[in-house]
N, C-alpha and C. Protein backbone atom coordinates (compact mmCIF):
# COMPACT_ATOMS: atom_id res chain seq x y z
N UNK A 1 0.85 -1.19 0.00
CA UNK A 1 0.00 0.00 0.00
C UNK A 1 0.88 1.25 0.00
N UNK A 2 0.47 2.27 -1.05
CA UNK A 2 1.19 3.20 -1.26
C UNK A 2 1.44 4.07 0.54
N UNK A 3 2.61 4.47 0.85
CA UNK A 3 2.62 4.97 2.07
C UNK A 3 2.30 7.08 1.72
N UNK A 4 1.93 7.53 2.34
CA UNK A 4 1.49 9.00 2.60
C UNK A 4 2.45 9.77 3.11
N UNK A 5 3.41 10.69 2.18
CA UNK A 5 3.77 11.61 3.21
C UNK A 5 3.08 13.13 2.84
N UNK A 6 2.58 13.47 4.41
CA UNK A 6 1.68 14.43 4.43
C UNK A 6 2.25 15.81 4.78
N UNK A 7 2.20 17.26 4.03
CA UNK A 7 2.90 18.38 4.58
C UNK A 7 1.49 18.85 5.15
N UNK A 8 1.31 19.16 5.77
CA UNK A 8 0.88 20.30 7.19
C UNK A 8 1.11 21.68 6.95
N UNK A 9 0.33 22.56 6.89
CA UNK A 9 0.22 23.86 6.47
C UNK A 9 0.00 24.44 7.74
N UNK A 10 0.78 23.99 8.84
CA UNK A 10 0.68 24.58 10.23
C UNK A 10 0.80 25.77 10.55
N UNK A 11 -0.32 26.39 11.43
CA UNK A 11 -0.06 27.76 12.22
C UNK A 11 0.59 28.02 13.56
N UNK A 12 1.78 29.14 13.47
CA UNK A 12 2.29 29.29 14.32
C UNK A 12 2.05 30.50 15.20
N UNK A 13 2.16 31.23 16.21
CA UNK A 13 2.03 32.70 16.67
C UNK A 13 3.31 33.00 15.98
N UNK A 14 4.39 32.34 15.75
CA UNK A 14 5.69 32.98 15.47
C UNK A 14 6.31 32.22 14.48
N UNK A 15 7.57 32.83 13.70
CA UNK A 15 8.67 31.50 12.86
C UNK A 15 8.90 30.48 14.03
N UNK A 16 9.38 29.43 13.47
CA UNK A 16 9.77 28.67 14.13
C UNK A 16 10.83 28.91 15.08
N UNK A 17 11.99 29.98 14.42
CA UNK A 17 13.24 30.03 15.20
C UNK A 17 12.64 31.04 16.27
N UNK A 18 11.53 31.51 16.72
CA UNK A 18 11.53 32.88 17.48
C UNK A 18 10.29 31.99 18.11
N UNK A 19 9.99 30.67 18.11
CA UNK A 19 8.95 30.13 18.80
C UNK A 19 9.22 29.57 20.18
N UNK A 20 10.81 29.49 20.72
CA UNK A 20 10.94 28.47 21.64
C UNK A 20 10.92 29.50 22.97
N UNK A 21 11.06 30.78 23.19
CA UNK A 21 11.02 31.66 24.45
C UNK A 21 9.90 32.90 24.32
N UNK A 22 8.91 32.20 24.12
CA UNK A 22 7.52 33.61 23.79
C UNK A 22 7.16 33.50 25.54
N UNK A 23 7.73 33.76 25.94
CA UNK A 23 7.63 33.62 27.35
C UNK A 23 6.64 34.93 27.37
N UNK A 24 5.96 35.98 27.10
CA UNK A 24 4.83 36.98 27.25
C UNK A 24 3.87 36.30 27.14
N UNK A 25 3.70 35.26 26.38
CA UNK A 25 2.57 34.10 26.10
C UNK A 25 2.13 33.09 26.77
N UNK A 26 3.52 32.57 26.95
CA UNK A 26 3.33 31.23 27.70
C UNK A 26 3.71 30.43 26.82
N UNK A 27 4.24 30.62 25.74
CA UNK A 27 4.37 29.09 25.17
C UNK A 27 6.20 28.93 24.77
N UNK A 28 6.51 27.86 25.14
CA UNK A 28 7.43 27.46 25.26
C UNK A 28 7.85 26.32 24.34
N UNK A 29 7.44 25.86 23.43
CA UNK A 29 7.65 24.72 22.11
C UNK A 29 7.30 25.18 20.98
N UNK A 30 7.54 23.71 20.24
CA UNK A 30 7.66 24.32 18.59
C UNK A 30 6.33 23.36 18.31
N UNK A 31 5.38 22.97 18.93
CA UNK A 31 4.46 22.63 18.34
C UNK A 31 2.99 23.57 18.51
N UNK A 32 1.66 22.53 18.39
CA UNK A 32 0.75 23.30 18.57
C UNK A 32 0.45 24.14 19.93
N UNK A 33 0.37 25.26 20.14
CA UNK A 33 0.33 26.17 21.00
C UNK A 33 0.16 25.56 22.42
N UNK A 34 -1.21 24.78 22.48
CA UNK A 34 -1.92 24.14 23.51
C UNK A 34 -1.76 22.91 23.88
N UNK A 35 -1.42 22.00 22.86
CA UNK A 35 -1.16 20.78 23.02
C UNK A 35 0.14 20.52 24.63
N UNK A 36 -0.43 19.17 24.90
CA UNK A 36 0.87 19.33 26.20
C UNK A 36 2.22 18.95 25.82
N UNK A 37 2.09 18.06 24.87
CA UNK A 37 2.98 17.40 24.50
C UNK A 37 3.21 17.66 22.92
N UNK A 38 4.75 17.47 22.69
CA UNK A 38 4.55 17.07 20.70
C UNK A 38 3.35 16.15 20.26
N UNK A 39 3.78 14.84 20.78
CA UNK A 39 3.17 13.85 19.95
C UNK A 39 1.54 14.18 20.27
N UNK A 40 1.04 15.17 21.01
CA UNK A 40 -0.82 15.24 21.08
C UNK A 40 -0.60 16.27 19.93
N UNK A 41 0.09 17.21 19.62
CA UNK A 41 -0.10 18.11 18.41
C UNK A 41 -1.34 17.49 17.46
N UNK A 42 -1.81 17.88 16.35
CA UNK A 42 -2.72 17.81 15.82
C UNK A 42 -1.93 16.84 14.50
N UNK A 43 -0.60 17.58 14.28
CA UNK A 43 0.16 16.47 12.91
C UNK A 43 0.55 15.11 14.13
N UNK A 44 1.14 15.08 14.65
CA UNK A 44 1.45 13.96 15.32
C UNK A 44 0.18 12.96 15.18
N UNK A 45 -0.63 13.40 16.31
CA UNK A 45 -1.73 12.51 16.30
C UNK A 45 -1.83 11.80 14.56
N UNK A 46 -2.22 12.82 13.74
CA UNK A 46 -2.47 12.25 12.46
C UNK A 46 -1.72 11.23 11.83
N UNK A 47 -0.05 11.53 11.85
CA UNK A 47 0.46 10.70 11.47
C UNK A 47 0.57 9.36 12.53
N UNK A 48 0.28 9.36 13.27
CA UNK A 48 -0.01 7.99 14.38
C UNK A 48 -1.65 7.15 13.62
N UNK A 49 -2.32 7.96 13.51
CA UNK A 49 -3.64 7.74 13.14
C UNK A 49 -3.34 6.72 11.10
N UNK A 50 -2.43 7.75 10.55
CA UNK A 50 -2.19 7.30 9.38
C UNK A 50 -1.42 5.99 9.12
N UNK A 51 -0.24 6.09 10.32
CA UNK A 51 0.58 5.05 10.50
C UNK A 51 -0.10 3.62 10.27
N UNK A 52 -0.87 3.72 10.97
CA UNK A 52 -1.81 2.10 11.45
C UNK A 52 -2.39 1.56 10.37
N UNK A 53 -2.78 1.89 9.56
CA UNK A 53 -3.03 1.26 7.77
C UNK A 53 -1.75 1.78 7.18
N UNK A 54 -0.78 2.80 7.06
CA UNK A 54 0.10 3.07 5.75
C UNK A 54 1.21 3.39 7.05
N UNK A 55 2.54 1.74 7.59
CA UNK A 55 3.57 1.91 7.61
C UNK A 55 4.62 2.83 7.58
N UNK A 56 5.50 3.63 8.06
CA UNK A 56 6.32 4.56 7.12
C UNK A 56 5.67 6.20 6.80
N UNK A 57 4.45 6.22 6.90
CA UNK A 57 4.16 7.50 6.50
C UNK A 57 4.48 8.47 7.98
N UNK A 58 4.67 9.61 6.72
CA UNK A 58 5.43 10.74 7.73
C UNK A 58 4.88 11.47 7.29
N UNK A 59 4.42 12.77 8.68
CA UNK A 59 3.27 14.36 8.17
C UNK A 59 4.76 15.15 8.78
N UNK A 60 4.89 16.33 7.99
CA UNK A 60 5.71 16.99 8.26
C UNK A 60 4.79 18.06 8.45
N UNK A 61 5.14 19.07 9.36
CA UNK A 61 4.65 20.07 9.77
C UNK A 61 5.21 21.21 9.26
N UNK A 62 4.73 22.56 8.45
CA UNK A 62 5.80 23.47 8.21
C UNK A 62 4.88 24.87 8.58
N UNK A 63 5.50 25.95 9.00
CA UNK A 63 5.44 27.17 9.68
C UNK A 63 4.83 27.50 8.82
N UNK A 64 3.29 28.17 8.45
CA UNK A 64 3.07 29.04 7.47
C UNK A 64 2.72 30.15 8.19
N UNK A 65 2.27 30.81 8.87
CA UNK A 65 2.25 32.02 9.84
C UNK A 65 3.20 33.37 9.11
N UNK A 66 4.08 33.27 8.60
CA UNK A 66 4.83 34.02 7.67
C UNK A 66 3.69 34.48 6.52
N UNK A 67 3.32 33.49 5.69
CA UNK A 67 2.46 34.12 4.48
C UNK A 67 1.57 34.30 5.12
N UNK A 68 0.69 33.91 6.52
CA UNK A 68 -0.71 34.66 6.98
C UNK A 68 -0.76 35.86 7.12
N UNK A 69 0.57 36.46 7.40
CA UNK A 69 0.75 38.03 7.78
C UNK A 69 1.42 39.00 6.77
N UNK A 70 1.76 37.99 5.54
CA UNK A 70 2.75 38.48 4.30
C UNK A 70 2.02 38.23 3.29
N UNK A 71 0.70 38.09 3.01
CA UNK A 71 -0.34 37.32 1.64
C UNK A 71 0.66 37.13 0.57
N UNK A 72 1.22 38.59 0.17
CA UNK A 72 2.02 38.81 -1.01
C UNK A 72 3.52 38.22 -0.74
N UNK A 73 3.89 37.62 -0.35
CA UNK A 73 5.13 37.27 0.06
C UNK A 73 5.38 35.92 -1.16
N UNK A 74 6.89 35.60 -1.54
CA UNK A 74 6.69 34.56 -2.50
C UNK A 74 6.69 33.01 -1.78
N UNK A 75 5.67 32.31 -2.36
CA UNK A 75 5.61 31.48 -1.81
C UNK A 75 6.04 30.58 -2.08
N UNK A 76 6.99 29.79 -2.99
CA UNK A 76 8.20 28.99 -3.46
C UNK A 76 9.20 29.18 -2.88
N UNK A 77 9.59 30.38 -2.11
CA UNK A 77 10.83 30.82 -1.67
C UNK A 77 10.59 30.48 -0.08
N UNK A 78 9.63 30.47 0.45
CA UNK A 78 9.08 30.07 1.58
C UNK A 78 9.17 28.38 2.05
N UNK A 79 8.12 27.73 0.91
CA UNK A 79 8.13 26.33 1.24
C UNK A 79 8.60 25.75 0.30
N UNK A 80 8.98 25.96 -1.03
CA UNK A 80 9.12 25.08 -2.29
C UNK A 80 9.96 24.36 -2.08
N UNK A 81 11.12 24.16 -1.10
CA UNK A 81 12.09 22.81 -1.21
C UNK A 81 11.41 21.93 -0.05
N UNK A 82 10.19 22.24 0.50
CA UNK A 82 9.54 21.60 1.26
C UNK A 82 8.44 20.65 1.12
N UNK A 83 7.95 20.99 -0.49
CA UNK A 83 6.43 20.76 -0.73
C UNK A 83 6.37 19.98 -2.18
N UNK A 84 8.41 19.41 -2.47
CA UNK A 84 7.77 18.77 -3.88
C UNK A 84 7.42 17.90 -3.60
N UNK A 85 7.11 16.90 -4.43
CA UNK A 85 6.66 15.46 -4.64
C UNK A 85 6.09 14.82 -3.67
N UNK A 86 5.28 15.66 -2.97
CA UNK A 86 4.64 15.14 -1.78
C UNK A 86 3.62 13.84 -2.26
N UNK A 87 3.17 13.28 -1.38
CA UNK A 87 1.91 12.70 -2.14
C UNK A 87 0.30 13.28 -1.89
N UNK A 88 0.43 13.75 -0.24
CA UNK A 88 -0.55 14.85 0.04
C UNK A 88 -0.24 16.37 0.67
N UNK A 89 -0.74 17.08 0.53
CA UNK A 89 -0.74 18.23 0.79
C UNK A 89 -2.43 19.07 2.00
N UNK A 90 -2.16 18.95 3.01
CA UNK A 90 -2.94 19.84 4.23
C UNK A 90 -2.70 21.11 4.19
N UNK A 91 -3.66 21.83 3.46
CA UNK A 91 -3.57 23.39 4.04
C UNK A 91 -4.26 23.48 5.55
N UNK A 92 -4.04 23.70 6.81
CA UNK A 92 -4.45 24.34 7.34
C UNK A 92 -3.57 25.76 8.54
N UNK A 93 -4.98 26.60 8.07
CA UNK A 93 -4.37 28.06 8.01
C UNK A 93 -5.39 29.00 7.98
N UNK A 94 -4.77 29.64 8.96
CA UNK A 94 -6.18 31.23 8.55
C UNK A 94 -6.28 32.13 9.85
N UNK A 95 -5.89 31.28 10.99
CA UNK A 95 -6.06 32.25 12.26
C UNK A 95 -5.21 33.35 12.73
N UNK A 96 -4.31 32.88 12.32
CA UNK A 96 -3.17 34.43 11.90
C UNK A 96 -3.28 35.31 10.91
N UNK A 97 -4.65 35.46 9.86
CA UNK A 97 -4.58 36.65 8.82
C UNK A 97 -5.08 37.61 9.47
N UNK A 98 -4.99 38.68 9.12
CA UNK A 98 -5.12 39.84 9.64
C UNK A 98 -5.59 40.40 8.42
N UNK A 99 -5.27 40.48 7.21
CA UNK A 99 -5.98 41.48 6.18
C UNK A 99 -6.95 40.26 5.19
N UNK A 100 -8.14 40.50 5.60
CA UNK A 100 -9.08 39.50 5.18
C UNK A 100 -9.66 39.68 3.92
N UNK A 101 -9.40 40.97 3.39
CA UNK A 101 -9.48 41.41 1.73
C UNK A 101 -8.47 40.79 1.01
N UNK A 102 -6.91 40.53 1.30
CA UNK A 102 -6.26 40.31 0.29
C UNK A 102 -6.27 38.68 0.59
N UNK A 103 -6.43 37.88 1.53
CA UNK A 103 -6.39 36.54 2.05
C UNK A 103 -7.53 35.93 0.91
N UNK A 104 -8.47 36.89 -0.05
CA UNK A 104 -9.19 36.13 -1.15
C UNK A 104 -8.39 35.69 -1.96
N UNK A 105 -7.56 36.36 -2.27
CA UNK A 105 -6.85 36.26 -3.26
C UNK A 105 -5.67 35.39 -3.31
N UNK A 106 -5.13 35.76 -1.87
CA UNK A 106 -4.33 35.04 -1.32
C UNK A 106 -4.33 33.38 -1.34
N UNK A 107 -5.06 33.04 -0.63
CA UNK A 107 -5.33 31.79 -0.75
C UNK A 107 -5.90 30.59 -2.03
N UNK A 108 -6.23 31.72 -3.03
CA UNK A 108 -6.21 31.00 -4.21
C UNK A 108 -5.08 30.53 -4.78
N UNK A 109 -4.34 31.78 -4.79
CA UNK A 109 -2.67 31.58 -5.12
C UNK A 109 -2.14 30.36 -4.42
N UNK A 110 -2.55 30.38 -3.08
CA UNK A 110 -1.46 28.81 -2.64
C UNK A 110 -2.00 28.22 -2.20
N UNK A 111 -3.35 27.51 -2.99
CA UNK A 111 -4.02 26.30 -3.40
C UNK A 111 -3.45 25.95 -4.54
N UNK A 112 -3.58 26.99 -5.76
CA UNK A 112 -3.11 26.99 -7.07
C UNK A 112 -1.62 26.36 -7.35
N UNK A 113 -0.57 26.85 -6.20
CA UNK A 113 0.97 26.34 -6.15
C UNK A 113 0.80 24.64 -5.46
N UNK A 114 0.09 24.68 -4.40
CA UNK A 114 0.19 22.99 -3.55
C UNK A 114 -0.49 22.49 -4.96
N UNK A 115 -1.29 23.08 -5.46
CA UNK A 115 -2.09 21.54 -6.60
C UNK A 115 -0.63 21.06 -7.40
N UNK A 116 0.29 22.04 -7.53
CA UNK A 116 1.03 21.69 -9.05
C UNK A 116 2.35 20.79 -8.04
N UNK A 117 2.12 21.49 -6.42
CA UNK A 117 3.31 20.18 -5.64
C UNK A 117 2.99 18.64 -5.50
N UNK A 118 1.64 18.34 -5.68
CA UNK A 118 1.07 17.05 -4.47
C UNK A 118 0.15 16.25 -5.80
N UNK A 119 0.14 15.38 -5.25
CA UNK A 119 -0.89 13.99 -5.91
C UNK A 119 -2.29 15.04 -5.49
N UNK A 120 -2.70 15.17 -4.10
CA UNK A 120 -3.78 15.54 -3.66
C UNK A 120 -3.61 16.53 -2.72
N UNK A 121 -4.27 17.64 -2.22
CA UNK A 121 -4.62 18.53 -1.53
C UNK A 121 -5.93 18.30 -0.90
N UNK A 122 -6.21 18.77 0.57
CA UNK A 122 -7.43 19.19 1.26
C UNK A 122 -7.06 20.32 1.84
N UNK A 123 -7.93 21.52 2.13
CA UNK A 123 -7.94 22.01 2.85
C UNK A 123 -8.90 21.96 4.16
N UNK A 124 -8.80 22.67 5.39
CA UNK A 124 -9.59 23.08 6.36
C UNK A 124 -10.12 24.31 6.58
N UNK A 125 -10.99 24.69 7.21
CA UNK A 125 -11.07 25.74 8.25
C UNK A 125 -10.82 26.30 8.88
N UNK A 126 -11.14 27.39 9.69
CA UNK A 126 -10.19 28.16 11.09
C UNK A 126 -11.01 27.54 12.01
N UNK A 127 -10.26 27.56 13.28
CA UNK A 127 -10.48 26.92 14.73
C UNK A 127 -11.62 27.75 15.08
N UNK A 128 -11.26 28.68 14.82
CA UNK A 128 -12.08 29.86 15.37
C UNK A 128 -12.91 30.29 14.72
N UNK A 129 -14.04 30.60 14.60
CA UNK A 129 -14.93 30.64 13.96
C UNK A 129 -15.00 32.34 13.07
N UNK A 130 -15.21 32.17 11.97
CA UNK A 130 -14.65 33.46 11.47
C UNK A 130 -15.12 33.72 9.69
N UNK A 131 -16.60 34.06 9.50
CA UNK A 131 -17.30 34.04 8.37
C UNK A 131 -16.41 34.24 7.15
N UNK A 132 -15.98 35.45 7.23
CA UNK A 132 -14.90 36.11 6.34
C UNK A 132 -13.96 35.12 5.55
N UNK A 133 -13.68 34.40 6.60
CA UNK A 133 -12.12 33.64 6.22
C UNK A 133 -12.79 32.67 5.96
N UNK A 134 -14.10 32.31 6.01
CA UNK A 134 -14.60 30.93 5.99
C UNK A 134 -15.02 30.67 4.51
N UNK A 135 -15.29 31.61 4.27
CA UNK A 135 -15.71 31.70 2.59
C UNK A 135 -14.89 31.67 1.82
N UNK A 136 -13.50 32.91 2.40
CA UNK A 136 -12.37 32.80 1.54
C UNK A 136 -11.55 31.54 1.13
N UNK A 137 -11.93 30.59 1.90
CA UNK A 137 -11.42 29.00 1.98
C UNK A 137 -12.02 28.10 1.15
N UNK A 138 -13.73 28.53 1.63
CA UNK A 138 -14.61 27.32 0.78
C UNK A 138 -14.62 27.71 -0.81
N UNK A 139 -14.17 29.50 -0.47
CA UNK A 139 -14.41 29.38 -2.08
C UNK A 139 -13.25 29.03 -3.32
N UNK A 140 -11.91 28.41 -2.46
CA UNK A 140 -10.69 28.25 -2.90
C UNK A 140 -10.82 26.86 -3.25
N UNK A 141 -11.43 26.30 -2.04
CA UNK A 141 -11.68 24.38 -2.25
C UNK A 141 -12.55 24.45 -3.12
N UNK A 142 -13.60 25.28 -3.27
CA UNK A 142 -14.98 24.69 -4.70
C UNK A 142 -14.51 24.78 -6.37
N UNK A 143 -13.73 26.04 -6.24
CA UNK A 143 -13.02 26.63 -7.50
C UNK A 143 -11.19 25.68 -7.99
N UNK A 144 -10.85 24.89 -7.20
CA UNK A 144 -9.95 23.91 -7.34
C UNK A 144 -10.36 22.50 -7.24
N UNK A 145 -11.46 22.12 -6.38
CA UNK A 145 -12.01 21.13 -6.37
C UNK A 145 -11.01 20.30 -5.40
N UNK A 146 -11.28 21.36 -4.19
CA UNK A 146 -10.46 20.60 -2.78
C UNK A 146 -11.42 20.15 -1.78
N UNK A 147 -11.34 18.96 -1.24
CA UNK A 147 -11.95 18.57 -0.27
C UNK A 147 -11.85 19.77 0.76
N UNK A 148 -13.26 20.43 1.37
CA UNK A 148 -13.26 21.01 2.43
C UNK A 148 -13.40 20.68 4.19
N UNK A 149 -12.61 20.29 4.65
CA UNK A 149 -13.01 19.71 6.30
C UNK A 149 -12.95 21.30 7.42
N UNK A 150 -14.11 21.16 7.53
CA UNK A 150 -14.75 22.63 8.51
C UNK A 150 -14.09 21.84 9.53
N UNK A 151 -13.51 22.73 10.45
CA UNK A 151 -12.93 22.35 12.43
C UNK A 151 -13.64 23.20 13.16
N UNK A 152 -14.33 24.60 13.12
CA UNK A 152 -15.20 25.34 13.85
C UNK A 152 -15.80 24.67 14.90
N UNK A 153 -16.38 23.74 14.19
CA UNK A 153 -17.63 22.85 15.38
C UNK A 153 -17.07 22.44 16.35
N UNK A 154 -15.23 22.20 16.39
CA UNK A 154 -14.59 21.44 17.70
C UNK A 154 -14.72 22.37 18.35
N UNK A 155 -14.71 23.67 18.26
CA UNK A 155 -14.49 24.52 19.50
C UNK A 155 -15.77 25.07 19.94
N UNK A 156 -16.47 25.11 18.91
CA UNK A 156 -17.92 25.26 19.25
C UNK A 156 -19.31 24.48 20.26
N UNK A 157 -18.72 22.70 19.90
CA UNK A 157 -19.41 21.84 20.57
C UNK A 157 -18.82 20.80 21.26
N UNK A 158 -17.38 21.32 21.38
CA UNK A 158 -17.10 20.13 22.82
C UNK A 158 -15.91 20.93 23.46
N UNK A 159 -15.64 20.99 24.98
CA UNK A 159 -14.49 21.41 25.73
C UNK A 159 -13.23 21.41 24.91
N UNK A 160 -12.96 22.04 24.07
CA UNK A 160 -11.55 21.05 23.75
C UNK A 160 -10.61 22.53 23.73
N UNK A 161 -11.01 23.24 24.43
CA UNK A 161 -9.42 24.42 25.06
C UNK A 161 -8.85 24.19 26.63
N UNK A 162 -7.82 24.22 26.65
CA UNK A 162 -6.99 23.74 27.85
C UNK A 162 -7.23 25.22 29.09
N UNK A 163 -7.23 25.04 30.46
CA UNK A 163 -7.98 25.73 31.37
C UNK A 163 -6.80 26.43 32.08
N UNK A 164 -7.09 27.58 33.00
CA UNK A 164 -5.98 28.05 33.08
C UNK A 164 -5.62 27.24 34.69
N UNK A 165 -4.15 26.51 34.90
CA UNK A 165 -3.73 26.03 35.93
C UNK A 165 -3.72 24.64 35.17
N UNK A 166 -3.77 24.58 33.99
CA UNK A 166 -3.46 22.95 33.52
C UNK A 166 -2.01 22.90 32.69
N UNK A 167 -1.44 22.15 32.98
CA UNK A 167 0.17 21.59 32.70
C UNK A 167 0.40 21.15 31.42
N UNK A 168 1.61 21.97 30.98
CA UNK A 168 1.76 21.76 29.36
C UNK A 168 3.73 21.71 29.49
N UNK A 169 3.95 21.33 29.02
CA UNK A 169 5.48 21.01 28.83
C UNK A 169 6.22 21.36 27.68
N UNK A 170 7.83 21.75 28.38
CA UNK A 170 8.23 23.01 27.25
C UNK A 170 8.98 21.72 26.38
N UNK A 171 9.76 22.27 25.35
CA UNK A 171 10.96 21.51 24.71
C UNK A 171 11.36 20.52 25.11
N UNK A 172 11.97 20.56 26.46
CA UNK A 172 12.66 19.55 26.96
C UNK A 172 11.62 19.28 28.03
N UNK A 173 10.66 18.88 28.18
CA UNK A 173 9.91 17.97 28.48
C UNK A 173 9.68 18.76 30.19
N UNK A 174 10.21 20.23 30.66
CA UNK A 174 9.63 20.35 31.77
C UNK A 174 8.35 20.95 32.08
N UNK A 175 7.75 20.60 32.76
CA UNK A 175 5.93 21.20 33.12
C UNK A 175 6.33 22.33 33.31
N UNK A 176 4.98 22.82 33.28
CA UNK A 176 4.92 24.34 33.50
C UNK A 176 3.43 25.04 33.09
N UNK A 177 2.81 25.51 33.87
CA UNK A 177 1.20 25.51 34.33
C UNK A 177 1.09 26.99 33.75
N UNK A 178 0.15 26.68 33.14
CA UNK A 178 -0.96 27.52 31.86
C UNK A 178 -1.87 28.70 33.04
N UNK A 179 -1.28 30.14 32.58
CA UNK A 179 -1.68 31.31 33.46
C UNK A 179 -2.63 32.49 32.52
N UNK A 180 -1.80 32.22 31.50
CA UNK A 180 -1.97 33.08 30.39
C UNK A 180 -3.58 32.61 29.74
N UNK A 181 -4.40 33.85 29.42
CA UNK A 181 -5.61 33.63 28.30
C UNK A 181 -5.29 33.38 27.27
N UNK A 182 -4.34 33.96 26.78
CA UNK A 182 -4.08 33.74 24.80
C UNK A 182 -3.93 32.02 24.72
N UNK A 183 -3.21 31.58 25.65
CA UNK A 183 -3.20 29.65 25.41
C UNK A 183 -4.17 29.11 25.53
N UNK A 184 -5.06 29.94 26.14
CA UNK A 184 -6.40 28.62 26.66
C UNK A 184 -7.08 29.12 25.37
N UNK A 185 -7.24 30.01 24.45
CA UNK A 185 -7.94 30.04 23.16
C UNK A 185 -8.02 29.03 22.02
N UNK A 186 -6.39 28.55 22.54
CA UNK A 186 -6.21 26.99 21.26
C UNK A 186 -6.86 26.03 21.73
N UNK A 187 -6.49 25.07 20.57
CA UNK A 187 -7.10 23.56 21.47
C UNK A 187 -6.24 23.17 21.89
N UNK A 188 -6.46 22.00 22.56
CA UNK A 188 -5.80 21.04 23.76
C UNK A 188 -5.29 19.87 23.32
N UNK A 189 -5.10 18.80 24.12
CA UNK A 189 -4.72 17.33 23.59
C UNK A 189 -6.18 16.59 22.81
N UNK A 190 -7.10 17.03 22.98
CA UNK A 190 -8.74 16.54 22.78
C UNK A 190 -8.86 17.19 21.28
N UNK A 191 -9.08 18.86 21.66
CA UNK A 191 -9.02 19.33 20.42
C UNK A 191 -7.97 19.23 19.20
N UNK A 192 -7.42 18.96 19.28
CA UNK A 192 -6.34 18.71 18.23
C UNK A 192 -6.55 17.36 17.93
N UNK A 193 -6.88 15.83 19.07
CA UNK A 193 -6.73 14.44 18.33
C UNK A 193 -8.57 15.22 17.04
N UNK A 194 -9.18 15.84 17.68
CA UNK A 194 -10.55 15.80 16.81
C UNK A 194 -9.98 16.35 15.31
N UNK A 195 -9.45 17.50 15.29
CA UNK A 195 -8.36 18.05 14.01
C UNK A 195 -8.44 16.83 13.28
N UNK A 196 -6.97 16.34 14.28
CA UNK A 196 -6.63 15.36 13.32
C UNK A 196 -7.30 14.10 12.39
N UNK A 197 -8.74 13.86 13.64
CA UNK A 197 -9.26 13.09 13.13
C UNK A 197 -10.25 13.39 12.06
N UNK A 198 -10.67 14.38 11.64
CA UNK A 198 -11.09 15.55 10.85
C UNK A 198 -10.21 15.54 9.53
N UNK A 199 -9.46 15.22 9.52
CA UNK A 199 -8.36 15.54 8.48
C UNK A 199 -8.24 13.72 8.13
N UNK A 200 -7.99 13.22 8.78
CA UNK A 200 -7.78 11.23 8.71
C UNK A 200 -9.04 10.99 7.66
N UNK A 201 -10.26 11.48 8.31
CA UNK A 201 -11.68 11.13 7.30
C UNK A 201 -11.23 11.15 6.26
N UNK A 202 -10.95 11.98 5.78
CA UNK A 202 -10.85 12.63 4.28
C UNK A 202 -9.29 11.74 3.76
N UNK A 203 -8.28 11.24 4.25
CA UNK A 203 -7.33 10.89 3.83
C UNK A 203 -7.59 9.25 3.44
């Protein structure tokens, strides 16, 4: 059975290199914001989830948070030694735009570039619920003919943000208890396996 390697169109608050001491925040790793651990991240889970029928497959995760805040920025120069010959391609992305006029446009453009990297593309939704951006997405997946998987509803209809006084662990694996509001906005170890499993459907 053909094995999957999956790129991840992951959101960050920051680049990667400026992600490990956001100590104003609270977050202290290079994965999903909230998650406690790497492996609960939302790609982890998935590729654990993928593993179990397809051997060998690997989701790589890559920083897009750069083009959420740069629309016009080039985007080959960004990910292109990251995103050839993939076999699938995950956009998810959107909670870091800030200019929601050019993000129409935007996001056509790099649907238009992942189709010409990958066997297949899906995109998602924002976590957060957010009309604007929601259209700008569906109307990128209808006009390319990308599977759309909405995530809104996780945060909408089940607990899945982490509380403040609950334990999340930095880099090197030491605890360290959640004070800050901006962390409890993401999801958690719950919300993220649902992501992932959100994203597995469709794969």
């Amino acid at each position: 059975m053909k094995k999957i390697e999956a790129i991840i169109r992951k959101t960050k608050f920051e680049d990667v290199k400026d992600a490990l001491l956001e100590a104003d925040i609270e977050w202290f790793s290079e994965w999903g914001m909230a998650a406690s651990k790497e492996e609960n991240d939302y790609c982890h889970q998935l590729e654990k989830m993928l593993s179990q029928n397809r051997p060998g497959t690997v989701v790589t995760p890559l920083n897009i948070a750069y083009w959420e805040r740069n629309l016009n920025c080039n985007i080959d120069s960004l990910i292109g030694t990251h995103v050839t010959d993939k076999d699938v391609i995950v956009i998810r992305l959107g909670e870091n735009v800030q200019d929601k006029e050019a993000f129409k446009s935007g996001i056509l453009r790099l649907v238009e570039y992942c189709k010409r990297k990958a066997d297949k593309v899906v995109i998602t939704g924002c976590f957060w619920k957010d009309e604007e951006k929601e259209r700008a997405i569906i109307n990128a997946a209808h006009m390319h003919g990308l599977t759309f998987i909405p995530i809104d509803w996780i945060d909408r209809l089940y607990d899945s943000r982490p509380k403040v006084g609950d334990t999340l662990y930095d880099i090197h694996g030491k605890p360290y208890t959640v004070t800050k509001d901006f962390i409890i906005a993401h999801p958690d170890d719950e919300g993220m396996k649902k992501i992932a499993e959100a994203i597995y459907r469709v794969l």
